[in-house]
Protein backbone atom coordinates (compact mmCIF):
# COMPACT_ATOMS: atom_id res chain seq x y z
CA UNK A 1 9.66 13.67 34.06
CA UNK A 2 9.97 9.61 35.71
CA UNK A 3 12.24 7.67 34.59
CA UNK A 4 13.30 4.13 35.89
CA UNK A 5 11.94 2.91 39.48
CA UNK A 6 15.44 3.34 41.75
CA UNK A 7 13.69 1.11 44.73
CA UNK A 8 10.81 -0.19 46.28
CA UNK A 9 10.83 0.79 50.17
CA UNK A 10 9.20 -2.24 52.60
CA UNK A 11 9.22 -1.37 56.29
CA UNK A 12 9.89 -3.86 58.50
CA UNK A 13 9.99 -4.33 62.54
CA UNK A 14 12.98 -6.27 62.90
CA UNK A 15 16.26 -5.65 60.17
CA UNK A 16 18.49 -7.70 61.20
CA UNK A 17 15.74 -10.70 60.33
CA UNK A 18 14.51 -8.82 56.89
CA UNK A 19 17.71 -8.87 55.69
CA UNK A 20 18.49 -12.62 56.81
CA UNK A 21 15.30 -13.52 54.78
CA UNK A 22 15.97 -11.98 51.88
CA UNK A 23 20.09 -12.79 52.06
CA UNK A 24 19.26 -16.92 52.90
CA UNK A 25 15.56 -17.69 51.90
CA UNK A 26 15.84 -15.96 48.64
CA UNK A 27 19.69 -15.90 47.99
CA UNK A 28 19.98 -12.02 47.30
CA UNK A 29 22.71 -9.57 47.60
CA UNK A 30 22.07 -7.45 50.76
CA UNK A 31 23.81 -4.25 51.10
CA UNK A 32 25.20 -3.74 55.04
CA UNK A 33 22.87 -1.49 57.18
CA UNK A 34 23.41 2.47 57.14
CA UNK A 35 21.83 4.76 59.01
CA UNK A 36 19.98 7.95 58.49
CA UNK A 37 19.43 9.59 61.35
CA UNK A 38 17.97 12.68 58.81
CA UNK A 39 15.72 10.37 57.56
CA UNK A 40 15.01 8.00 60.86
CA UNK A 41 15.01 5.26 59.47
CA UNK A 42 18.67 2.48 59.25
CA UNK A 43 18.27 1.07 55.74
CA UNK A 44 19.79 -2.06 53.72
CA UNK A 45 19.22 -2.42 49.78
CA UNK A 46 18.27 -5.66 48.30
CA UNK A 47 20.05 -6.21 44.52
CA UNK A 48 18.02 -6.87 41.84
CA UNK A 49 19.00 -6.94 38.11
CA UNK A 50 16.53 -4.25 37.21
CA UNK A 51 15.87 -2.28 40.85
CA UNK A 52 16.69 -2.08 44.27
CA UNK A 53 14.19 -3.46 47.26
CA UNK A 54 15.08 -1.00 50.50
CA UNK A 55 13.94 -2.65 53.70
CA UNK A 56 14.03 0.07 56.40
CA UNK A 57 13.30 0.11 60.12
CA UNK A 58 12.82 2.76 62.79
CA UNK A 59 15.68 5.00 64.13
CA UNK A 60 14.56 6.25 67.21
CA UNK A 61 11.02 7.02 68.65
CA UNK A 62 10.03 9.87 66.06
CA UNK A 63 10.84 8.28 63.17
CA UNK A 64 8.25 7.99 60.54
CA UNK A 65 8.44 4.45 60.42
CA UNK A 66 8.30 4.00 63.94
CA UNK A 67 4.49 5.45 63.25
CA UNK A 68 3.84 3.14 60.02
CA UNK A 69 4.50 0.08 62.27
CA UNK A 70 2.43 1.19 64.75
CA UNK A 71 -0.54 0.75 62.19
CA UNK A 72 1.17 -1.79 60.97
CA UNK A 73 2.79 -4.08 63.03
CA UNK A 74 4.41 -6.73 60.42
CA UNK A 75 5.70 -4.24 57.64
CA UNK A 76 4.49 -3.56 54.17
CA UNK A 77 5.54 -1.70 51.31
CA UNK A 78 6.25 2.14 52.30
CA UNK A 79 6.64 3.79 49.27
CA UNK A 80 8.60 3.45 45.60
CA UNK A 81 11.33 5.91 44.74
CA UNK A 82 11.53 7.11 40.82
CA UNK A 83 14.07 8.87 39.28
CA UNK A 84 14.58 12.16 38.11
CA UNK A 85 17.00 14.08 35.84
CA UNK A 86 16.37 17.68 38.25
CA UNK A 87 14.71 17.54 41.25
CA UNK A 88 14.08 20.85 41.27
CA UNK A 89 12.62 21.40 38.42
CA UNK A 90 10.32 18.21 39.34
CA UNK A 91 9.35 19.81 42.54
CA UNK A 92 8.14 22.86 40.72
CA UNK A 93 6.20 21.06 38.07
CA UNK A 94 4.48 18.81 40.45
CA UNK A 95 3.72 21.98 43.01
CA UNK A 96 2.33 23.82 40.41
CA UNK A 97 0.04 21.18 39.30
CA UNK A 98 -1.22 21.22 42.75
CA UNK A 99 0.72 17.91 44.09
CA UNK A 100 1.88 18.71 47.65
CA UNK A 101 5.29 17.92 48.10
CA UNK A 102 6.23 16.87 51.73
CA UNK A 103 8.58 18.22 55.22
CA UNK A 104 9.72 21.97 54.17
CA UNK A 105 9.85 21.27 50.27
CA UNK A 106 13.93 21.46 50.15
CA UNK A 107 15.42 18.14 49.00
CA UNK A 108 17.14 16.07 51.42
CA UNK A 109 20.22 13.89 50.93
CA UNK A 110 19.02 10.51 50.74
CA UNK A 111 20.74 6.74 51.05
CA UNK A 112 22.46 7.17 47.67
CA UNK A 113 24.43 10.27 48.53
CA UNK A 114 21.50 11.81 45.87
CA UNK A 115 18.59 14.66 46.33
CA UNK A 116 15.12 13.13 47.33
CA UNK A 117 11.92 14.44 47.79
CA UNK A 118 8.25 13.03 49.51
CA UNK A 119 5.13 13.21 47.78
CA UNK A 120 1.81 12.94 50.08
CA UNK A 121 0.31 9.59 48.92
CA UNK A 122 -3.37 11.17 48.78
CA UNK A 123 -2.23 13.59 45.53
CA UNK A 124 -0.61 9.48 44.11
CA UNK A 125 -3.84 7.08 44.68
CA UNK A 126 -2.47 6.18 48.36
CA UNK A 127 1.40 5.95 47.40
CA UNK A 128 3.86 7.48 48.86
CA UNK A 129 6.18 8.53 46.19
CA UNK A 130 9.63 9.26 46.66
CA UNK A 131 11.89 11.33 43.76
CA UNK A 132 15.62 10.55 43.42
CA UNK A 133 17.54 13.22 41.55
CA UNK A 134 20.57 10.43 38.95
């Protein structure tokens, strides 16, 4: 059902400084910030030859990373995003083996223009999974 690891998600309080970090300090190629206001969270994608790092920050007040922060206050890894062939299908193999899928089940559109679904880290050893439909 996986196949490669699209990203690796790290929340962080302050964007505009993430992405300096990882743009000067470590000489990456940063994508420009988008926002998700579906999502709440304004994203930027780090280019690596094999994956993607996304660093995302709160978009408004509800947003679930505005809560993550909260606990914990200088960022850390949020979750890692595989990919999938169907989404769909995924979702249904994964429900039926008793892994709860997360919001009302329905894929969303995520930052790649692609289907993605949440998986509640306690059914994934304290991971939050994320599925990308390629």
């Amino acid at each position: 059902m996986l196949g490669r690891v699209n990203h690796v998600a790290i929340a962080v309080p302050d964007l505009v400084s993430a992405t300096e970090s990882y743009r000067t300090t470590l000489g990456a190629t940063v994508t420009e910030p988008q926002a998700l206001p579906e999502h709440g969270v304004t994203v930027v994608f780090v280019a690596l030859p094999n994956t993607k790092i996304e660093l995302l920050e709160p978009l408004g007040d509800t947003s679930p990373i505005a809560a993550f922060l909260a606990k914990n206050p200088s960022g850390g890894m949020h979750h890692i995003c595989y990919e999938v062939e169907d989404i769909l299908a995924a979702r249904d193999t994964l429900k039926a083996s008793g892994a709860r899928v997360l919001g009302d089940g329905e894929p969303k559109i995520g930052a790649h223009g692609k289907p993605v679904l949440f998986l509640h880290p306690k059914d994934f050893q304290g991971t939050l999974v994320e599925l990308e439909q390629v």
